[in-house]
Protein backbone atom coordinates (compact mmCIF):
# COMPACT_ATOMS: atom_id res chain seq x y z
CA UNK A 1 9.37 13.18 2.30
CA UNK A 2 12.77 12.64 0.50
CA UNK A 3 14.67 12.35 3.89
CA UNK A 4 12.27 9.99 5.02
CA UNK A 5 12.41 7.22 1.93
CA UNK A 6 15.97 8.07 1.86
CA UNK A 7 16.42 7.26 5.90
CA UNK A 8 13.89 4.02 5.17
CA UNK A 9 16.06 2.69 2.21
CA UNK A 10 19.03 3.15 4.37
CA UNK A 11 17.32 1.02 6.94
CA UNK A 12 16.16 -1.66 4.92
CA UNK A 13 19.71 -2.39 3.32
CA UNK A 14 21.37 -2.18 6.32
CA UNK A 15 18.54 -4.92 7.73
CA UNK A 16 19.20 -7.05 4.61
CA UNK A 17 23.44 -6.66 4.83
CA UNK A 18 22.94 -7.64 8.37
CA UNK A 19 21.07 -10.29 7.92
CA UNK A 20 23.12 -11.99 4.97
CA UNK A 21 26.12 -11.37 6.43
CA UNK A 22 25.99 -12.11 9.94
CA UNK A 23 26.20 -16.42 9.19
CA UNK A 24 28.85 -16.22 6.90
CA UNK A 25 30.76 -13.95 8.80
CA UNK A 26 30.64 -15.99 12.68
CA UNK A 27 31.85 -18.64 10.44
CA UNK A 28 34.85 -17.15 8.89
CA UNK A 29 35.73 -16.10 12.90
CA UNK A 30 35.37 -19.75 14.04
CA UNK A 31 36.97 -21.52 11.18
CA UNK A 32 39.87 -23.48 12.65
CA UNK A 33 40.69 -21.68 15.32
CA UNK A 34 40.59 -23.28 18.91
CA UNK A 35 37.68 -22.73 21.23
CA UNK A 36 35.23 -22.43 18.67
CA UNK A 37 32.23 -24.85 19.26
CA UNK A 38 32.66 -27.71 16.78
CA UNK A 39 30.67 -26.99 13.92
CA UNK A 40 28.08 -29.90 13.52
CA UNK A 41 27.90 -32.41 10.03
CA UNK A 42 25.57 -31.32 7.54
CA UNK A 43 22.33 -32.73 8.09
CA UNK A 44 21.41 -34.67 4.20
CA UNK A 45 17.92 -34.67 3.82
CA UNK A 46 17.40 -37.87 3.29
CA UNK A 47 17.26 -38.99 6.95
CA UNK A 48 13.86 -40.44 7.99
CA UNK A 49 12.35 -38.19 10.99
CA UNK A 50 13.76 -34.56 9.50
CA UNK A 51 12.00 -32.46 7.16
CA UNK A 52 13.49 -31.44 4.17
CA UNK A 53 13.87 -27.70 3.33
CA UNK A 54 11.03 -26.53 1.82
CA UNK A 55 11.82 -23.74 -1.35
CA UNK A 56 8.18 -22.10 -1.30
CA UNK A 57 8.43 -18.65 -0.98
CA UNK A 58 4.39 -17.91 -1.88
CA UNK A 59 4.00 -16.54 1.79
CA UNK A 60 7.06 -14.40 1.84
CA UNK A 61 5.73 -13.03 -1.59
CA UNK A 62 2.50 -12.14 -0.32
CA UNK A 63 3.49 -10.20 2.65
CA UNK A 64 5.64 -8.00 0.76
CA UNK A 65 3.04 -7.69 -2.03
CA UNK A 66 0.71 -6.75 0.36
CA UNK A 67 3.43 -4.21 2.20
CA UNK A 68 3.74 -2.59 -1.85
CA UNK A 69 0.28 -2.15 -1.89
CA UNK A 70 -0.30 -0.58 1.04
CA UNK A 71 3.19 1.76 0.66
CA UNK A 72 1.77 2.95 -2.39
CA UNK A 73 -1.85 3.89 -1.39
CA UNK A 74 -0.27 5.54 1.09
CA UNK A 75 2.11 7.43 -1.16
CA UNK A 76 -0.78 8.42 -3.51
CA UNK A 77 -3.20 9.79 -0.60
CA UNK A 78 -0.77 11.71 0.68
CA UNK A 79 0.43 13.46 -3.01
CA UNK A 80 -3.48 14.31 -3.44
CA UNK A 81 -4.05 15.36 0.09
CA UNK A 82 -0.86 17.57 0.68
CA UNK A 83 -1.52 19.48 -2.67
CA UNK A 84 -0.04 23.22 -2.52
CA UNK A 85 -3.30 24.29 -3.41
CA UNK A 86 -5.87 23.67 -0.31
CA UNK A 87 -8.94 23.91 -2.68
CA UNK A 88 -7.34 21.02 -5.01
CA UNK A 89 -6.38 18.50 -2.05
CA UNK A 90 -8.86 15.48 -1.91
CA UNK A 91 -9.01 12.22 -1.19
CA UNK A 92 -8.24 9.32 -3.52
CA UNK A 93 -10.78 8.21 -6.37
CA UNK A 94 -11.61 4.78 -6.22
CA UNK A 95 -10.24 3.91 -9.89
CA UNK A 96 -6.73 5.58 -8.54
CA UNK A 97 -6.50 3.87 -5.48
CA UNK A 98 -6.90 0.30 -7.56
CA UNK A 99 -4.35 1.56 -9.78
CA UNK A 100 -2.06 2.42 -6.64
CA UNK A 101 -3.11 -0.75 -4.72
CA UNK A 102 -1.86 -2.73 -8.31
CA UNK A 103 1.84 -2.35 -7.19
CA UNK A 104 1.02 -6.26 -6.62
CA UNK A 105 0.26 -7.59 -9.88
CA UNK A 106 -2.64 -10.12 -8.26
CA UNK A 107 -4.55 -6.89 -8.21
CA UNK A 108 -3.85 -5.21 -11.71
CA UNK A 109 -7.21 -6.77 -13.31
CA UNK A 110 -9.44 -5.81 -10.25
CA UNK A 111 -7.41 -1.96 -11.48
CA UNK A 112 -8.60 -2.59 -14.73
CA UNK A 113 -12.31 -3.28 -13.95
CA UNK A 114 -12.20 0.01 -12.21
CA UNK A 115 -11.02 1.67 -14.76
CA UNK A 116 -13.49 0.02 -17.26
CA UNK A 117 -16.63 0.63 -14.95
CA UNK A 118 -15.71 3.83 -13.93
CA UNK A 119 -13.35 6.07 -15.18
CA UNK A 120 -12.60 8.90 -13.55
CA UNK A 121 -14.13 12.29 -14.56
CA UNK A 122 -14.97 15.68 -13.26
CA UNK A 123 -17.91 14.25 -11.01
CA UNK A 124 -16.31 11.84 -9.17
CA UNK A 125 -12.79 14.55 -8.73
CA UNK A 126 -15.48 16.95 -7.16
CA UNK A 127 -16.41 14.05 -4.78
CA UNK A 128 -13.40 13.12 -3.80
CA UNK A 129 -12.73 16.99 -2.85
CA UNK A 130 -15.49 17.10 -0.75
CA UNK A 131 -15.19 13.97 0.91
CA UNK A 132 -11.58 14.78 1.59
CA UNK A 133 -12.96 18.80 2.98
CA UNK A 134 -15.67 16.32 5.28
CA UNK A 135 -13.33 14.33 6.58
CA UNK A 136 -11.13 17.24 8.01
CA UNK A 137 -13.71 18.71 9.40
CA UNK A 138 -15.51 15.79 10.94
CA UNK A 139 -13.00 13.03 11.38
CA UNK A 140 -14.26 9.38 11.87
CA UNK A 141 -17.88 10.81 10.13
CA UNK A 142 -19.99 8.57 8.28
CA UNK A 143 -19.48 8.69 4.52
CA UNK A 144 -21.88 7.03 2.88
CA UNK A 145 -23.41 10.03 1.16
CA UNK A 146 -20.33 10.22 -0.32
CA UNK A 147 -19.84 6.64 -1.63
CA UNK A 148 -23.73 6.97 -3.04
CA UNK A 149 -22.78 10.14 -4.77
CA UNK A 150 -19.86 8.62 -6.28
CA UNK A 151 -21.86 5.74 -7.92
CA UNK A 152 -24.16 8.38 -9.63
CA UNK A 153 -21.02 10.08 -10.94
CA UNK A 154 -19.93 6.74 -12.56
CA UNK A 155 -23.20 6.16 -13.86
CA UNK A 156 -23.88 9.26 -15.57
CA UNK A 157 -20.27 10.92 -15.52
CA UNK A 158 -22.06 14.38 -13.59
CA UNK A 159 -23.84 15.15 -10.32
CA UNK A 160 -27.58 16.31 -9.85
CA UNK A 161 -28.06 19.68 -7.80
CA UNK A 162 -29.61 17.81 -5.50
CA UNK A 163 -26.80 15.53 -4.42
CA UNK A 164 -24.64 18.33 -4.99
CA UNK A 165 -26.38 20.25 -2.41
CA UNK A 166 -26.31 17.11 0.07
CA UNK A 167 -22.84 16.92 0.01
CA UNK A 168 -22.26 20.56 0.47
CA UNK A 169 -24.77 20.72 3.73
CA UNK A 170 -22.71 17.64 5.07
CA UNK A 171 -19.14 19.16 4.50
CA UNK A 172 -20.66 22.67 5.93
CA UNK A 173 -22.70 21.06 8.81
């Protein structure tokens, strides 16, 4: 895992060096010398018929919020689901996967309502184990029973035999 964010790092500076360097640089190699295409007069923006620059960078912002987010859910399932312990590996809990998602701070107060409605507690860890155990065993299964179950646990912070023996039969079955 280290050699990989190490090797993607790498990448991404390179990418950006690259990127920033490569005008500056075919302009130093051109400057003055002869057979170099002229270089053309600066454009003002001012001139009716071109479009001036435009300095919004909302979209640019958004993509890479959006790329944070989804970096760090990833990140967090796999720390919970690659625990050394096979009992202990599960999936993520719905309050911790807002708080992950949050790396873009549009999302911290929809983290915050999570954690207000439903903080985590020993019911919803034990359905997020199970889930996790179901989906290994039955990828691409429907888990519904599952996201039921886990609004019981928020509401009254344990689980009823009954659902517990539900979710057993389905992770078994």
């Amino acid at each position: 895992m280290r050699k990989f964010a190490l090797l993607a790092a790498l990448l991404l500076a390179s990418a950006f060096f690259t990127v920033s360097l490569s005008e500056p640089a075919a302009a130093i190699d051109c400057a003055g010398e002869l057979g170099c295409p002229p270089i053309p007069p600066k454009q003002s923006q001012s001139q009716p018929g071109q479009p001036g620059r435009s300095t919004n960078h909302t979209g640019a912002l958004v993509v890479g919020c959006g790329i944070a987010s989804a970096a760090s859910l990833m990140v967090g399932t796999q720390i919970h689901a690659s625990h050394k312990n096979k009992k202990l590996r599960r999936q993520l809990t719905i309050t911790e996967a807002t708080w992950y998602a949050s790396a873009c701070p549009f999302l911290l107060p929809l983290a915050l309502i999570a954690q207000a409605n439903c903080p985590d507690n020993k019911a919803t860890y034990t359905i997020a184990t199970l889930a996790y155990r179901y989906v290994e065993r039955h990828p691409g299964g429907d888990q519904s029973a599952f996201t039921n179950a886990f609004g019981e646990a928020c509401r009254t912070h344990k689980l009823s035999a009954k659902t517990l023996a539900q979710l057993g039969a389905l992770v078994r079955g």
